[in-house]
C-alpha atoms as a PDB file:
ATOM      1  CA  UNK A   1       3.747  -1.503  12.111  1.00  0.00           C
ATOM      2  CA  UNK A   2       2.274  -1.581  15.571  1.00  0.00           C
ATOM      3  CA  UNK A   3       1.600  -5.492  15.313  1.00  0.00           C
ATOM      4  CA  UNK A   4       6.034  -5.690  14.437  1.00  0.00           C
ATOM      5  CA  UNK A   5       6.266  -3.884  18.254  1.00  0.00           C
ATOM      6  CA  UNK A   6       7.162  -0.781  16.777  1.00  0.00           C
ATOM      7  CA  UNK A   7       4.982   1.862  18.116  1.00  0.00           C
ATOM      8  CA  UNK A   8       7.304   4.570  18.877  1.00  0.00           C
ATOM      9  CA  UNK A   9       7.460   4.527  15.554  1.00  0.00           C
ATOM     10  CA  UNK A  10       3.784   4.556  15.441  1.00  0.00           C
ATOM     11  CA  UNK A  11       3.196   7.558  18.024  1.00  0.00           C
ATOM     12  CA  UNK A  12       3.967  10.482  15.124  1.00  0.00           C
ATOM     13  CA  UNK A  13       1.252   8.834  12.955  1.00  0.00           C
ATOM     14  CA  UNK A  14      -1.595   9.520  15.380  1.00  0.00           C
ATOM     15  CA  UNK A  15      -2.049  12.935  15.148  1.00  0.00           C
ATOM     16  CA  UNK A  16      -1.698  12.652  11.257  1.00  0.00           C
ATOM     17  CA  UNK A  17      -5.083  10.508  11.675  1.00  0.00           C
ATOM     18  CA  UNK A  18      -7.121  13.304  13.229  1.00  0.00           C
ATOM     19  CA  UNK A  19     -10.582  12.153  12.637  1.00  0.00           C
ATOM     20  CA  UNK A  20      -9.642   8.589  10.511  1.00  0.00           C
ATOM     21  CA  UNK A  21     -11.690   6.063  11.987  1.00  0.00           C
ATOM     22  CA  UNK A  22      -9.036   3.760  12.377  1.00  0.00           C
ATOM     23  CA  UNK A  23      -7.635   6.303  14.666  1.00  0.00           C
ATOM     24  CA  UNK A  24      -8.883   4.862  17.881  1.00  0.00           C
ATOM     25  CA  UNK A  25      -7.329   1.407  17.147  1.00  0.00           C
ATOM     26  CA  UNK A  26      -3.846   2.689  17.050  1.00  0.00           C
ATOM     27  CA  UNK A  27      -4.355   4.428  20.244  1.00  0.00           C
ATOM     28  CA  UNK A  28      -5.219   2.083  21.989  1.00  0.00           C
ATOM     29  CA  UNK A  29      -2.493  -0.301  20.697  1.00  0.00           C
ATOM     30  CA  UNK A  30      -0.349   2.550  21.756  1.00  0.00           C
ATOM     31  CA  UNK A  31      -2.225   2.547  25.048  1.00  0.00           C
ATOM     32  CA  UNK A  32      -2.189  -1.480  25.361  1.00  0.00           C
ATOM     33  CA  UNK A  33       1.244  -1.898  27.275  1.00  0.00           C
ATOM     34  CA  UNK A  34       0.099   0.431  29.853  1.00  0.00           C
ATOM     35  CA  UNK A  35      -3.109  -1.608  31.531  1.00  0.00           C
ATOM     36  CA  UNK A  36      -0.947  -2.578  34.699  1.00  0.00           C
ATOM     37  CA  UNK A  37      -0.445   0.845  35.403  1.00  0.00           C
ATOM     38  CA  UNK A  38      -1.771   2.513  38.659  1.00  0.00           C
ATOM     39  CA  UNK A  39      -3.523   5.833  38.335  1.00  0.00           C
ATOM     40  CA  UNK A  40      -3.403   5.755  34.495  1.00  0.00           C
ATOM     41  CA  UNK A  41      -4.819   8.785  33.733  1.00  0.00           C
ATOM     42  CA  UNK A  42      -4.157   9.116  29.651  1.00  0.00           C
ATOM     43  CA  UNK A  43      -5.916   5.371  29.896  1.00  0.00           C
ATOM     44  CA  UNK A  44      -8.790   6.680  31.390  1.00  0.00           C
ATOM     45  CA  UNK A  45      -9.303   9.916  29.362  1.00  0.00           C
ATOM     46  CA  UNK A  46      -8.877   7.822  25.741  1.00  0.00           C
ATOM     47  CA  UNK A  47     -11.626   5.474  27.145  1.00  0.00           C
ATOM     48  CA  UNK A  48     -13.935   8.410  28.425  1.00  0.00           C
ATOM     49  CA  UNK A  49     -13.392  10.564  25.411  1.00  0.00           C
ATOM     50  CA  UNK A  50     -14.142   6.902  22.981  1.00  0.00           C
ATOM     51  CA  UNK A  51     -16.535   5.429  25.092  1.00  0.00           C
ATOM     52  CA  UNK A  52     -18.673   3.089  22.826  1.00  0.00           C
ATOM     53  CA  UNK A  53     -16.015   2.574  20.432  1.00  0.00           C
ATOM     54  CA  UNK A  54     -15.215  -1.394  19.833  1.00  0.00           C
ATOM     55  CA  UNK A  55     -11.423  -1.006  20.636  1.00  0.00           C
ATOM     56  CA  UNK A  56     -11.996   1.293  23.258  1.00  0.00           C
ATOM     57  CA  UNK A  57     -14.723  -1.012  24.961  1.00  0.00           C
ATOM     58  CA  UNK A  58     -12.062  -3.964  24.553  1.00  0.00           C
ATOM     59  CA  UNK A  59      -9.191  -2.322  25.742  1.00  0.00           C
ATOM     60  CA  UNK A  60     -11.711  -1.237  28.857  1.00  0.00           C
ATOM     61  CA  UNK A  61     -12.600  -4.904  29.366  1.00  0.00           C
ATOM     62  CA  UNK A  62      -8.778  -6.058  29.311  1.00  0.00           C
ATOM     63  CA  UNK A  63      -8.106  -3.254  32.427  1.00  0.00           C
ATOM     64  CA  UNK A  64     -11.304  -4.369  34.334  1.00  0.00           C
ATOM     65  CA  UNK A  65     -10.121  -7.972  34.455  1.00  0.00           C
ATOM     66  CA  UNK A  66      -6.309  -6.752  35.396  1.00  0.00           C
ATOM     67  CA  UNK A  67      -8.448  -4.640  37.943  1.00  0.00           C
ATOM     68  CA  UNK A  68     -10.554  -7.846  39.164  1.00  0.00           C
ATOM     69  CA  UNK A  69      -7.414 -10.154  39.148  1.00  0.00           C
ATOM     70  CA  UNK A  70      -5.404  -7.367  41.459  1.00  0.00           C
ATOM     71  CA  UNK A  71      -8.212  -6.952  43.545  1.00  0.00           C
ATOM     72  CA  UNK A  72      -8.300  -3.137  43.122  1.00  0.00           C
ATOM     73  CA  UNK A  73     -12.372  -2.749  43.426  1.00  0.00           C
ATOM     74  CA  UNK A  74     -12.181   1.204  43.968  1.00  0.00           C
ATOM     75  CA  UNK A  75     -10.586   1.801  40.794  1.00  0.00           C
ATOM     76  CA  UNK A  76     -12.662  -1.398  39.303  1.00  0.00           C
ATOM     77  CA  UNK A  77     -15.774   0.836  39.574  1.00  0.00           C
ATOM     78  CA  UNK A  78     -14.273   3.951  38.733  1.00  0.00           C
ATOM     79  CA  UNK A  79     -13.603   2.272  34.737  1.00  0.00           C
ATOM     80  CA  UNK A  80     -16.566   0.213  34.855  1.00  0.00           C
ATOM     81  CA  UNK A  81     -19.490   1.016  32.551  1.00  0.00           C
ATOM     82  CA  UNK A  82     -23.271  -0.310  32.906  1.00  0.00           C
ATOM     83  CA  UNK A  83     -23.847  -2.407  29.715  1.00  0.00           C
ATOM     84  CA  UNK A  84     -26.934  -2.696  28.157  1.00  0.00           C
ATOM     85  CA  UNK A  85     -26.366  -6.031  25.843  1.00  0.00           C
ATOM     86  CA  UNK A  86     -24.722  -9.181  27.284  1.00  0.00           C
ATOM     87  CA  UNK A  87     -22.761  -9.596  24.972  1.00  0.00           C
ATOM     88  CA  UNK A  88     -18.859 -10.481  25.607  1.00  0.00           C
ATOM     89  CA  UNK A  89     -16.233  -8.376  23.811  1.00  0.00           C
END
């Protein structure tokens, strides 16, 4: 469903998934179109409260380099998170 574009159609089915670990990767499909936003404060609270999370983390990643291409280092820092591995997402 969210893959077909349809996510309003996808928004009732979140809360359904209260604590289904594919939970998270709907949100932040939901949350996806919304990374050129300014001041995107229901980005920033679904990455705070799933910090660690794989589609959180990559979904984090996509806003940092929208952040790094716009030049916007305050708000660069205030998403960025110290990694410990090197690994690329």
């Amino acid at each position: 469903m969210v893959n077909q574009g349809q996510l309003s159609k996808a928004a009732p089915l979140t809360s359904s998934l209260e604590g289904y670990p594919l939970q998270v990767y709907l949100k932040a499909a939901q949350l996806r179109p919304t990374l050129q936003r300014q001041n995107n404060h229901d980005l920033k609270a679904f990455l705070d409260e799933n910090e660690g999370a794989y589609a959180a983390e990559k979904l984090r990643t996509e806003r940092l380099q929208w952040l790094a291409d716009t030049k916007q280092w305050q708000e660069y820092l205030d998403y960025y998170r110290p990694r410990s591995d090197i690994a690329l997402l």
